[in-house]
N, C-alpha and C. Protein backbone atom coordinates (compact mmCIF):
# COMPACT_ATOMS: atom_id res chain seq x y z
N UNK A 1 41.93 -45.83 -54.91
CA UNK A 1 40.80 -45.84 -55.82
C UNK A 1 39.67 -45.00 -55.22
N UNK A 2 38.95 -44.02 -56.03
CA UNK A 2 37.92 -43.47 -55.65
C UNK A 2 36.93 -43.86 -55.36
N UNK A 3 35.72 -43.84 -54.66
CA UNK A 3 34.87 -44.45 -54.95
C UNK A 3 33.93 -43.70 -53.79
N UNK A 4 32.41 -43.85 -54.11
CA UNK A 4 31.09 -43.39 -53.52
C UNK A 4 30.76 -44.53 -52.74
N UNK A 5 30.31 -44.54 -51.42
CA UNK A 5 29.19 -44.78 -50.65
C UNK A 5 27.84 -44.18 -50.10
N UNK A 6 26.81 -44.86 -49.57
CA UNK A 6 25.47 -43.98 -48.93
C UNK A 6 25.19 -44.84 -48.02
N UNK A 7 25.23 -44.28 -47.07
CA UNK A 7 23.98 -44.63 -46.18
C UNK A 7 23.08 -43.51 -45.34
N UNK A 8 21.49 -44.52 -45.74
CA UNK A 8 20.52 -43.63 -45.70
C UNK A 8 19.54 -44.20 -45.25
N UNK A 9 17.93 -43.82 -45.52
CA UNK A 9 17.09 -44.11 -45.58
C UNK A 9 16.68 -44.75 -47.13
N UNK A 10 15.28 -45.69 -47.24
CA UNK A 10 15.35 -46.11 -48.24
C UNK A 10 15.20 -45.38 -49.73
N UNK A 11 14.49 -44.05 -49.61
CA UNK A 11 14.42 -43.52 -50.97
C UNK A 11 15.66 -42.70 -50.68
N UNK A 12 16.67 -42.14 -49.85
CA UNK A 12 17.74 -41.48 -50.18
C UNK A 12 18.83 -43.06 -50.90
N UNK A 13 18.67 -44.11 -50.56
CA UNK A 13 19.49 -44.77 -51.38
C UNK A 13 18.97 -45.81 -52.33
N UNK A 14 17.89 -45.49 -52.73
CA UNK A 14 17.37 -46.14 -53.99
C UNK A 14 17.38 -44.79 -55.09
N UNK A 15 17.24 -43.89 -54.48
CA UNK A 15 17.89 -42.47 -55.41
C UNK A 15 18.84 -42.56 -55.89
N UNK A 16 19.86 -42.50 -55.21
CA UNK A 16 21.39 -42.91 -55.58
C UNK A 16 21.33 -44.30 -56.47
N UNK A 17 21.39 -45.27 -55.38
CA UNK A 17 21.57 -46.50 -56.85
C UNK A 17 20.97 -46.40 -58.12
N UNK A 18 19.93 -45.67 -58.14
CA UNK A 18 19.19 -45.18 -59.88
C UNK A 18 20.58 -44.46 -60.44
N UNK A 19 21.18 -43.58 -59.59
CA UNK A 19 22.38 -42.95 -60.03
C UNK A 19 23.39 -43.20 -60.17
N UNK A 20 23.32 -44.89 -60.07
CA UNK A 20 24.47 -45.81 -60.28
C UNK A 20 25.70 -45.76 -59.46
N UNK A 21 25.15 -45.62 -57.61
CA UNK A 21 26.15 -45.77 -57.13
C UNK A 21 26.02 -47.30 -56.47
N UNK A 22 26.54 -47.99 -56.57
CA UNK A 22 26.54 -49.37 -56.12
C UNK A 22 26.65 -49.73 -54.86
N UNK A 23 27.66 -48.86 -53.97
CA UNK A 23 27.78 -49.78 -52.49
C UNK A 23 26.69 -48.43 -51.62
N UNK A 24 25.66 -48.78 -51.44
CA UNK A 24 24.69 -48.15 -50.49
C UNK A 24 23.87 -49.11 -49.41
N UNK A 25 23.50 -48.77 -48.20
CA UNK A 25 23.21 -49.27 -47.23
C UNK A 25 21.63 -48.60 -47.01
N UNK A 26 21.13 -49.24 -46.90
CA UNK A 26 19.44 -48.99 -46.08
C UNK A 26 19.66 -49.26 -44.61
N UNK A 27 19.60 -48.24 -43.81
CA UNK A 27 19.44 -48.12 -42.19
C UNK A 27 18.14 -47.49 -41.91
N UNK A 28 18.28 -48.10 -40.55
CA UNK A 28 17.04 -47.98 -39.80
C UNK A 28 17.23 -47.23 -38.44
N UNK A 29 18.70 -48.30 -37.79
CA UNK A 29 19.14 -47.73 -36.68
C UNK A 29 20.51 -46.85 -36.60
N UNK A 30 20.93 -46.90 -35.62
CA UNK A 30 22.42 -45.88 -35.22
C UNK A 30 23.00 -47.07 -35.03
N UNK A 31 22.49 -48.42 -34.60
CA UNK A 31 23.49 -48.98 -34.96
C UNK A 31 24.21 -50.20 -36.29
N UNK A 32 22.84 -50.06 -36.90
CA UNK A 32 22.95 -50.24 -38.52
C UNK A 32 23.62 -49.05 -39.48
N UNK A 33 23.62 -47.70 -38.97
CA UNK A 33 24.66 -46.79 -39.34
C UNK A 33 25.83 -46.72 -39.14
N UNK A 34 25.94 -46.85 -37.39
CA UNK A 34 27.57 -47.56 -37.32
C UNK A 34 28.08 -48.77 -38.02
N UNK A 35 27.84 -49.88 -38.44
CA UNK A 35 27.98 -51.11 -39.12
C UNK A 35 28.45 -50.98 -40.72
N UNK A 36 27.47 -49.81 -40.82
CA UNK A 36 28.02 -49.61 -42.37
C UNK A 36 28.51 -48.67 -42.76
N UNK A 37 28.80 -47.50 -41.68
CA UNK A 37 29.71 -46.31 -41.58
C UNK A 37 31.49 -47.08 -41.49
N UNK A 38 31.30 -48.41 -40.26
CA UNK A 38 32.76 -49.04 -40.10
C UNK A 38 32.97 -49.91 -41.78
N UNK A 39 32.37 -50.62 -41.94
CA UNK A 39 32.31 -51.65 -43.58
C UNK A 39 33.08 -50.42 -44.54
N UNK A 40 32.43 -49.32 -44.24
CA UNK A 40 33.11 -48.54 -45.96
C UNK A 40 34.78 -47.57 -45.61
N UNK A 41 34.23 -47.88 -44.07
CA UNK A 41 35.99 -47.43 -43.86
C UNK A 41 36.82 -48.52 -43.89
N UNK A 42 36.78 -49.69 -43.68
CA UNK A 42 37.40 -51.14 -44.24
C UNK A 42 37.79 -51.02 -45.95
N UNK A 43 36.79 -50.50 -46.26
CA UNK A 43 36.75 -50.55 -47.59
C UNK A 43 37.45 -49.61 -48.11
N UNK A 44 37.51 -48.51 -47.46
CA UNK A 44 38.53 -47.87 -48.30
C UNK A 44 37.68 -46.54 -48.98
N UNK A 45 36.63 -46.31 -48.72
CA UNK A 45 35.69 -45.43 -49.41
C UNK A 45 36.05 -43.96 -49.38
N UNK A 46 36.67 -43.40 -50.34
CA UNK A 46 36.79 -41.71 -50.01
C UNK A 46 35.43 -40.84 -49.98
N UNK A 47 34.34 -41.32 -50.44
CA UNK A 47 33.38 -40.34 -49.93
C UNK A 47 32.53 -41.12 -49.61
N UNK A 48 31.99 -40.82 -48.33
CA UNK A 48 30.62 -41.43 -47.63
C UNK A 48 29.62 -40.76 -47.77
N UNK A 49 28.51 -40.74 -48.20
CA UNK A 49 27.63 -39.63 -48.03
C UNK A 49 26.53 -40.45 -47.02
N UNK A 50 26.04 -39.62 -46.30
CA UNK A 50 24.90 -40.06 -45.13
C UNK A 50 23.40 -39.10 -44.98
N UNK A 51 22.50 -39.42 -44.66
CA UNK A 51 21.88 -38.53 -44.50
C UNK A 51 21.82 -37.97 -43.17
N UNK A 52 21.57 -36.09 -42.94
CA UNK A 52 21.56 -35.61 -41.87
C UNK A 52 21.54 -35.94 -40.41
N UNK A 53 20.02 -36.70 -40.44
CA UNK A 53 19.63 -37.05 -39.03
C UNK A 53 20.47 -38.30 -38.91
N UNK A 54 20.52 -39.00 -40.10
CA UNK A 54 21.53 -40.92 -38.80
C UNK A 54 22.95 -39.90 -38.62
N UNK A 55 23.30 -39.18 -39.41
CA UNK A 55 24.97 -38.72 -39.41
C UNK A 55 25.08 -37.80 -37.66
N UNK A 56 23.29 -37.41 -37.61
CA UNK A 56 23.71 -36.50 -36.25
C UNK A 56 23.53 -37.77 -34.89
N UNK A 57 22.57 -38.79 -35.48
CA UNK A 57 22.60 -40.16 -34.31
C UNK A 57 24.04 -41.00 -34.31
N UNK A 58 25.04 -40.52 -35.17
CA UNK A 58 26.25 -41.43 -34.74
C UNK A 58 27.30 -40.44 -34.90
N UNK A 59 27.26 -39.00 -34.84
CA UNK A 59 28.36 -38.19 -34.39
C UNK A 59 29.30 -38.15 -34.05
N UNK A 60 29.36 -38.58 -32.89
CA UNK A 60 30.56 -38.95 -31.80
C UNK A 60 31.30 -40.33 -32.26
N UNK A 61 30.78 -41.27 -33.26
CA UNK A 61 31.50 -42.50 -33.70
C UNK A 61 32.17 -42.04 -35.03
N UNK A 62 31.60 -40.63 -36.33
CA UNK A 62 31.80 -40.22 -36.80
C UNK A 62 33.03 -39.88 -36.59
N UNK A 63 33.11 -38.64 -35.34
CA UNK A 63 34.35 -38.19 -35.10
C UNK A 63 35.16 -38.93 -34.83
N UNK A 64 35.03 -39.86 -33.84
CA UNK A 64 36.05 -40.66 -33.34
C UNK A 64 36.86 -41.18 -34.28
N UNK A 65 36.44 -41.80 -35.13
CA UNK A 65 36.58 -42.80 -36.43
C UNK A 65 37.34 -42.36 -37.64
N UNK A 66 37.39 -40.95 -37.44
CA UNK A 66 37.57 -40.08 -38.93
C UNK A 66 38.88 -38.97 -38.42
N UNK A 67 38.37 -38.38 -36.70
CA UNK A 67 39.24 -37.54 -36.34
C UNK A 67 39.70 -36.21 -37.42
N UNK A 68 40.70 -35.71 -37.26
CA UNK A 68 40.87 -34.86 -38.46
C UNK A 68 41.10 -35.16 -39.88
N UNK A 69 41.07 -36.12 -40.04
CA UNK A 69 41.22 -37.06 -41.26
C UNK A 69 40.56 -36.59 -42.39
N UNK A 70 41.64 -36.16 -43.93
CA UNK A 70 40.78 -35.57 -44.93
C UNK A 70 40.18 -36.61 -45.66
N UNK A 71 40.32 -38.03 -45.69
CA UNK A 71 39.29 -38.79 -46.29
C UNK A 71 38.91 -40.13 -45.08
N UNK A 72 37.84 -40.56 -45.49
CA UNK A 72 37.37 -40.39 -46.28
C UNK A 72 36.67 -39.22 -45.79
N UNK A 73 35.92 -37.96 -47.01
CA UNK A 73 34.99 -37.14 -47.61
C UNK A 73 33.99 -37.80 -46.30
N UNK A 74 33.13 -37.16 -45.41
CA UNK A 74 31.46 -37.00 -45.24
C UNK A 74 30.82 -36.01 -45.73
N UNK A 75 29.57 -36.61 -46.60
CA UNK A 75 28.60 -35.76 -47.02
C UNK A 75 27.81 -35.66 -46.27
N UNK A 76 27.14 -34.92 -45.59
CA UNK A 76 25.33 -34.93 -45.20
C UNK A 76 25.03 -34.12 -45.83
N UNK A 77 23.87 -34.80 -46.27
CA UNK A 77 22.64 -34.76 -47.20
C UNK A 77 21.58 -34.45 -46.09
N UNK A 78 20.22 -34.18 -46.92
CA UNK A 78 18.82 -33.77 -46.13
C UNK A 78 18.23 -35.32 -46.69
N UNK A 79 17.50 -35.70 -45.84
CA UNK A 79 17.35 -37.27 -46.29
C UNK A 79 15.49 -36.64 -46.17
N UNK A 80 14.89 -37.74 -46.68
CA UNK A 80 13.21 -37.61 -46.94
C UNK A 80 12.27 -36.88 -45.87
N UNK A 81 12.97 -36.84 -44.36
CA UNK A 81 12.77 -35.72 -43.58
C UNK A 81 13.10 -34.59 -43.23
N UNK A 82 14.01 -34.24 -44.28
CA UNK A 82 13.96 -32.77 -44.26
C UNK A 82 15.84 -32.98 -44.10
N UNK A 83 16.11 -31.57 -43.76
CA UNK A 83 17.43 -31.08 -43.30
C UNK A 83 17.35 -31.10 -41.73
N UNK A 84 18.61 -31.15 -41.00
CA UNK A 84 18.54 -31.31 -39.24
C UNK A 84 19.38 -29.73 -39.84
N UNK A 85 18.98 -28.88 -38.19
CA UNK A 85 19.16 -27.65 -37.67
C UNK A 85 21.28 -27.46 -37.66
N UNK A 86 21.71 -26.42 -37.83
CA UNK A 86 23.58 -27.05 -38.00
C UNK A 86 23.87 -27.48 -38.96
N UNK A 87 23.21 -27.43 -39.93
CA UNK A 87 23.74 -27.83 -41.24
C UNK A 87 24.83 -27.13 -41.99
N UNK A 88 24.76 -25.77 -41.75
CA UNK A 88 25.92 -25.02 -42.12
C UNK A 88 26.78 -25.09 -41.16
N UNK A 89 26.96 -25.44 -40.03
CA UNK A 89 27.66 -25.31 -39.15
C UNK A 89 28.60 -26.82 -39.30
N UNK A 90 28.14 -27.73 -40.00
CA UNK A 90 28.80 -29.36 -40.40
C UNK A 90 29.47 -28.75 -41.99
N UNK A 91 28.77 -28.09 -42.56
CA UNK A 91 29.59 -27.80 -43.85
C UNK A 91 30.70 -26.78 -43.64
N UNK A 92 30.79 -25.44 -42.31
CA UNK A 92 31.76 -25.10 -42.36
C UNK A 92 32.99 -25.93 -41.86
N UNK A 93 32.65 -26.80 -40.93
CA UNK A 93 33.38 -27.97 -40.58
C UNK A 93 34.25 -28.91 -41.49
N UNK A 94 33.48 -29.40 -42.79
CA UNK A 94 33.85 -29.88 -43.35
C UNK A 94 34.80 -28.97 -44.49
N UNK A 95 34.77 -27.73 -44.53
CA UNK A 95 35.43 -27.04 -45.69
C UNK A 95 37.08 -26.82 -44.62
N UNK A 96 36.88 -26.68 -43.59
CA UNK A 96 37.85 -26.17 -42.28
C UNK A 96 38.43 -27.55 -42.71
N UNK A 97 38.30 -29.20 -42.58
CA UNK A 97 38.99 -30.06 -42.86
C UNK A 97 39.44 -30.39 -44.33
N UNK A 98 39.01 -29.79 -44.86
CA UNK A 98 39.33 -30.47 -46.34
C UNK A 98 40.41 -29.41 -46.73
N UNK A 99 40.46 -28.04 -46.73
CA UNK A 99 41.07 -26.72 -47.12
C UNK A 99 41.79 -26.46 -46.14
N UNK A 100 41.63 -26.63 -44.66
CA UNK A 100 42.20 -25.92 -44.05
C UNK A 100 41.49 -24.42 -43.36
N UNK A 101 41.29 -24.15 -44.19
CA UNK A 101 40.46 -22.61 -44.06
C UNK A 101 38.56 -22.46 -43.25
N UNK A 102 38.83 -21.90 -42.08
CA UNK A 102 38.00 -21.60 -41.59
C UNK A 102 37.08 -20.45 -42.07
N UNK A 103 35.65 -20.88 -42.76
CA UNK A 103 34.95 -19.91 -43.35
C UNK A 103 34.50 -18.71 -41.72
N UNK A 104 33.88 -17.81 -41.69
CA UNK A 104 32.96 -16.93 -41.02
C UNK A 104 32.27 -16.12 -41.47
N UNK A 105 31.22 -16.06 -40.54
CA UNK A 105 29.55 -15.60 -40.86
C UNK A 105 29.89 -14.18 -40.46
């Protein structure tokens, strides 16, 4: 079954739930991001979306957790502080896992 998750800050996921996605998380910490980064992989969630900066504070649990794995989907998003620096450099990442195909600049 398909299905959307978020975790974010509070207006990146009171945005979303206006947009009627239902399972979203309000974090604060990295390790309230890990908690609900592990919950939606229990769950079964093919796309996670996160915002930038917690996705770059739990990285390494990211990878670990997901490995080359085409689902579930990570999104990063630019959350209410902006975009973090590497942002194209996580989206060529993510097109390299999903396709296969390594983009270059």
């Amino acid at each position: 079954m398909s299905s959307v998750a978020v975790i974010g800050d509070i207006d990146t996921v009171s945005g979303f739930r206006l947009g009627g996605v239902k399972q979203a998380v309000v974090v604060k910490t990295s390790e309230e991001a890990i908690a609900a980064f592990d919950k939606f992989l229990e769950d079964e969630i093919s796309i996670i979306i996160i915002t930038q900066l917690m996705a770059n504070e739990i990285r390494e649990h990211i990878n670990r957790k997901i490995g080359s794995s085409v689902l579930p989907m990570i999104i990063e998003i630019p959350g209410k502080d902006g975009s973090s620096e590497g942002s194209s450099d996580q989206i060529n990442d993510l097109i390299r896992r999903v396709i296969g195909v390594e983009m270059v600049k």
